[in-house]
C-alpha atoms as a PDB file:
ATOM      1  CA  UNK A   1      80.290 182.280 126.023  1.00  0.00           C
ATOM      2  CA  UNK A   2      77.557 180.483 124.333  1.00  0.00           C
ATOM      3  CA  UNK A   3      79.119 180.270 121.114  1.00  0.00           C
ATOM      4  CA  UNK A   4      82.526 178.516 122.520  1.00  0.00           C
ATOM      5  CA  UNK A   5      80.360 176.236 124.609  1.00  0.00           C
ATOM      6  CA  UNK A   6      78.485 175.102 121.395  1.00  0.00           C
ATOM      7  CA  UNK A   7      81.825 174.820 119.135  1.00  0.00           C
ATOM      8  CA  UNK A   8      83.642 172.691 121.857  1.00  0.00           C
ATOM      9  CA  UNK A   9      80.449 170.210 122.130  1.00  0.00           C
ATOM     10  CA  UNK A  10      80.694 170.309 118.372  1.00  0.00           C
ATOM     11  CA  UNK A  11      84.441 169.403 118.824  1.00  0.00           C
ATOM     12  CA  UNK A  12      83.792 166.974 121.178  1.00  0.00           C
ATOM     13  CA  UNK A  13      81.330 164.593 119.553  1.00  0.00           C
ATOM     14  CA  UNK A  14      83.126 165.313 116.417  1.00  0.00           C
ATOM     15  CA  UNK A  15      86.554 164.227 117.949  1.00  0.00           C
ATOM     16  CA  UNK A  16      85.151 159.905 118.440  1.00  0.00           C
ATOM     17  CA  UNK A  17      83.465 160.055 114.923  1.00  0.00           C
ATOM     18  CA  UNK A  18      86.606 161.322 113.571  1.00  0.00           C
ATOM     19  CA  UNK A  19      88.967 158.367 115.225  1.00  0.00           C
ATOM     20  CA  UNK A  20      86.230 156.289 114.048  1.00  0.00           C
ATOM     21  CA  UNK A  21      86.577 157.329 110.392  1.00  0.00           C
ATOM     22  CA  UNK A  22      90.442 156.895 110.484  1.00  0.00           C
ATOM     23  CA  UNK A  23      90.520 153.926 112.092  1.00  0.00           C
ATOM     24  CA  UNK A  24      87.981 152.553 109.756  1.00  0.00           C
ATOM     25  CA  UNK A  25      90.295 154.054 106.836  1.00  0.00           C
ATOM     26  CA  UNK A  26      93.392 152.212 108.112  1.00  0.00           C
ATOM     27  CA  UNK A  27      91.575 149.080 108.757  1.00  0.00           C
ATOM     28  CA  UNK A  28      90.123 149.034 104.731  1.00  0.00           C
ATOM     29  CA  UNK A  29      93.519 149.820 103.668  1.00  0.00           C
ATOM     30  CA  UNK A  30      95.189 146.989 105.529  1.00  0.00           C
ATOM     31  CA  UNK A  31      92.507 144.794 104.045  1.00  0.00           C
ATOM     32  CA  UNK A  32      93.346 145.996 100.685  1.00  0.00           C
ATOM     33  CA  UNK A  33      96.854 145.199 100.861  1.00  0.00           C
ATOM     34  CA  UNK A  34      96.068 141.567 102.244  1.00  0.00           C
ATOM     35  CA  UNK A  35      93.657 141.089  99.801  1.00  0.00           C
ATOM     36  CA  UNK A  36      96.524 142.329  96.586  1.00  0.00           C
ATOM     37  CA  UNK A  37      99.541 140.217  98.544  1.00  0.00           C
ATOM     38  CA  UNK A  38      97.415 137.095  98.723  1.00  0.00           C
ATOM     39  CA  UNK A  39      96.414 137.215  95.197  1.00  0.00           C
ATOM     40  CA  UNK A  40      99.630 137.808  93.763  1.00  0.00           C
ATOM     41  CA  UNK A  41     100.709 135.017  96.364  1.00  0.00           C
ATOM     42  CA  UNK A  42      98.111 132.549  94.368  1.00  0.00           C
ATOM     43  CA  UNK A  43      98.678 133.954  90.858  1.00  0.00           C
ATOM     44  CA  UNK A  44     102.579 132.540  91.295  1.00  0.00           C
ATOM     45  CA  UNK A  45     101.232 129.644  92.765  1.00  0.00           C
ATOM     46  CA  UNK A  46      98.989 129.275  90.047  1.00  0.00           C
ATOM     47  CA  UNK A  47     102.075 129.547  87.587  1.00  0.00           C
ATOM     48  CA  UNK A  48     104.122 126.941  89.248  1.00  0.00           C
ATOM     49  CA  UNK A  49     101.540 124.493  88.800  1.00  0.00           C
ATOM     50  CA  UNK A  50     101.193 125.418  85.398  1.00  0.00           C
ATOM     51  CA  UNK A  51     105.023 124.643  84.808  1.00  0.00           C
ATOM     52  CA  UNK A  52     104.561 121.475  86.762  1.00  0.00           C
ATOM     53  CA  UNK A  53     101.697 120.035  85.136  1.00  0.00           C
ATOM     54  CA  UNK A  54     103.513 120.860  81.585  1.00  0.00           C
ATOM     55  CA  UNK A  55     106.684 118.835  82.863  1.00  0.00           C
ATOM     56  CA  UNK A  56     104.131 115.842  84.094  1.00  0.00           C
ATOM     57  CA  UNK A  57     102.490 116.282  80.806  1.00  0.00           C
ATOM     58  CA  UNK A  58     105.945 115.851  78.837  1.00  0.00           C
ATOM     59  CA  UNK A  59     107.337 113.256  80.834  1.00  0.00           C
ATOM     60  CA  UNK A  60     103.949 110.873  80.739  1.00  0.00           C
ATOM     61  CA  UNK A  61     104.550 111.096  76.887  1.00  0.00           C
ATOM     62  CA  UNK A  62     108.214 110.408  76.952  1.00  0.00           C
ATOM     63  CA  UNK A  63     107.063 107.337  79.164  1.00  0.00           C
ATOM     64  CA  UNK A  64     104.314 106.216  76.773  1.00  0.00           C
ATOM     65  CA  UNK A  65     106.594 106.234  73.675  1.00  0.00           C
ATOM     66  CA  UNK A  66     108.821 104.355  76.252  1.00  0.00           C
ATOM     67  CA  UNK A  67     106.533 101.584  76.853  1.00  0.00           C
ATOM     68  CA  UNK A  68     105.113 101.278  73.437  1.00  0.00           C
ATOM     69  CA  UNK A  69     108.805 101.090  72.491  1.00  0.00           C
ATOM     70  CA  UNK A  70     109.757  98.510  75.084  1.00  0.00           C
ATOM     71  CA  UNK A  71     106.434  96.089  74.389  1.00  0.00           C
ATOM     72  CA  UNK A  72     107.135  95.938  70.891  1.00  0.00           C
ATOM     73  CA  UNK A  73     105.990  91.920  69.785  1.00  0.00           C
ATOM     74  CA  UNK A  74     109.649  91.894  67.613  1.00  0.00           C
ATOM     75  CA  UNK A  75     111.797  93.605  70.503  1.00  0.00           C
ATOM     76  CA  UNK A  76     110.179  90.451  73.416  1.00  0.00           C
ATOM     77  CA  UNK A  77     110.838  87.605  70.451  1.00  0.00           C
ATOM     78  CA  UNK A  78     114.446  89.030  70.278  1.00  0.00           C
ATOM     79  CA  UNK A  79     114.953  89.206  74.264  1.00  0.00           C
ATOM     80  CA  UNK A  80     113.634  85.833  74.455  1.00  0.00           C
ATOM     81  CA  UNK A  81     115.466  83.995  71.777  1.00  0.00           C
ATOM     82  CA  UNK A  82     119.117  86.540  72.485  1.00  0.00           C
ATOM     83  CA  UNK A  83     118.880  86.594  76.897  1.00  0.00           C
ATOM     84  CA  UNK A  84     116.832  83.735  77.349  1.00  0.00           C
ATOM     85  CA  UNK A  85     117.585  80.513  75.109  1.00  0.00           C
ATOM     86  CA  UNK A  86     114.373  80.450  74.065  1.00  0.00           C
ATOM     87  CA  UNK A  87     112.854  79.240  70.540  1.00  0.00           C
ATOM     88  CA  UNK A  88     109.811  79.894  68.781  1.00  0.00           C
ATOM     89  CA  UNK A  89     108.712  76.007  67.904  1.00  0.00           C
ATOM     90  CA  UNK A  90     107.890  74.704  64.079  1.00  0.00           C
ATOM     91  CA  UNK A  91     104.629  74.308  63.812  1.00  0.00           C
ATOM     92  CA  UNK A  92     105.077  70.375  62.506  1.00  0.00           C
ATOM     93  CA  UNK A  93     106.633  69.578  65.552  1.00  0.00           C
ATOM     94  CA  UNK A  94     103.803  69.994  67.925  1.00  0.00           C
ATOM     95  CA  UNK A  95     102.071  66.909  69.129  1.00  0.00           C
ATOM     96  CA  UNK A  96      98.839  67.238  70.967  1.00  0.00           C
ATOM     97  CA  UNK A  97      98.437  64.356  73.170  1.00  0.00           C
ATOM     98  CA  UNK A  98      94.633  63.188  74.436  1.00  0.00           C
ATOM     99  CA  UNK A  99      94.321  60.422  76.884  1.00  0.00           C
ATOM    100  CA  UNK A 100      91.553  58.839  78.149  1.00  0.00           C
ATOM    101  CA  UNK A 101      91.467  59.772  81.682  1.00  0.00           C
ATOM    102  CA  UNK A 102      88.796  56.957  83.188  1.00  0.00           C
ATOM    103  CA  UNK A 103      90.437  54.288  80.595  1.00  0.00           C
ATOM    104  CA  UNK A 104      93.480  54.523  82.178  1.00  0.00           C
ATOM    105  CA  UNK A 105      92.183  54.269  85.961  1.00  0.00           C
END
């Protein structure tokens, strides 16, 4: 009798550690596949970006050659004379005028 009474208290206290143990097991397990999802979650995050700054990149350069094209000193003479009736003046035919601002008051 002594020697089931000693392997059922041996059962019994080894019954808790045991549901201990597993649920400890499942709970690291479910942390390791949390842990894998959300890094693979930011590793395709990480890509996106990475195609999305590249595009950025491209398109400020298309926009720079853009505005260097557009600002071009020839390009604005030819607007302005073309569009806007405008004429770049001979340099003979500027007067510079100075008055004598207390001689005429």
């Amino acid at each position: 009798m002594k020697r089931k009474n000693a392997t059922q208290r041996r059962r019994k206290t080894a019954a808790p550690f045991l549901g201990i143990l597993f649920t400890l097991m499942i709970g690291l397990m479910v942390f390791y596949i949390w842990i894998y999802n959300r890094s693979n979650m930011m590793v395709k995050e990480i890509e996106i970006l990475r195609r999305e700054e590249a595009n950025l990149v491209t398109q400020n350069r298309l926009l720079r050659l853009d505005l260097d094209r557009l600002s071009r000193s020839d390009r604005i003479k030819q607007i302005a004379a073309t569009e806007m009736n405008m004429v770049t003046p001979v340099p003979e035919t500027l007067a510079v005028v100075i008055s004598n601002y207390r001689a005429l008051h």
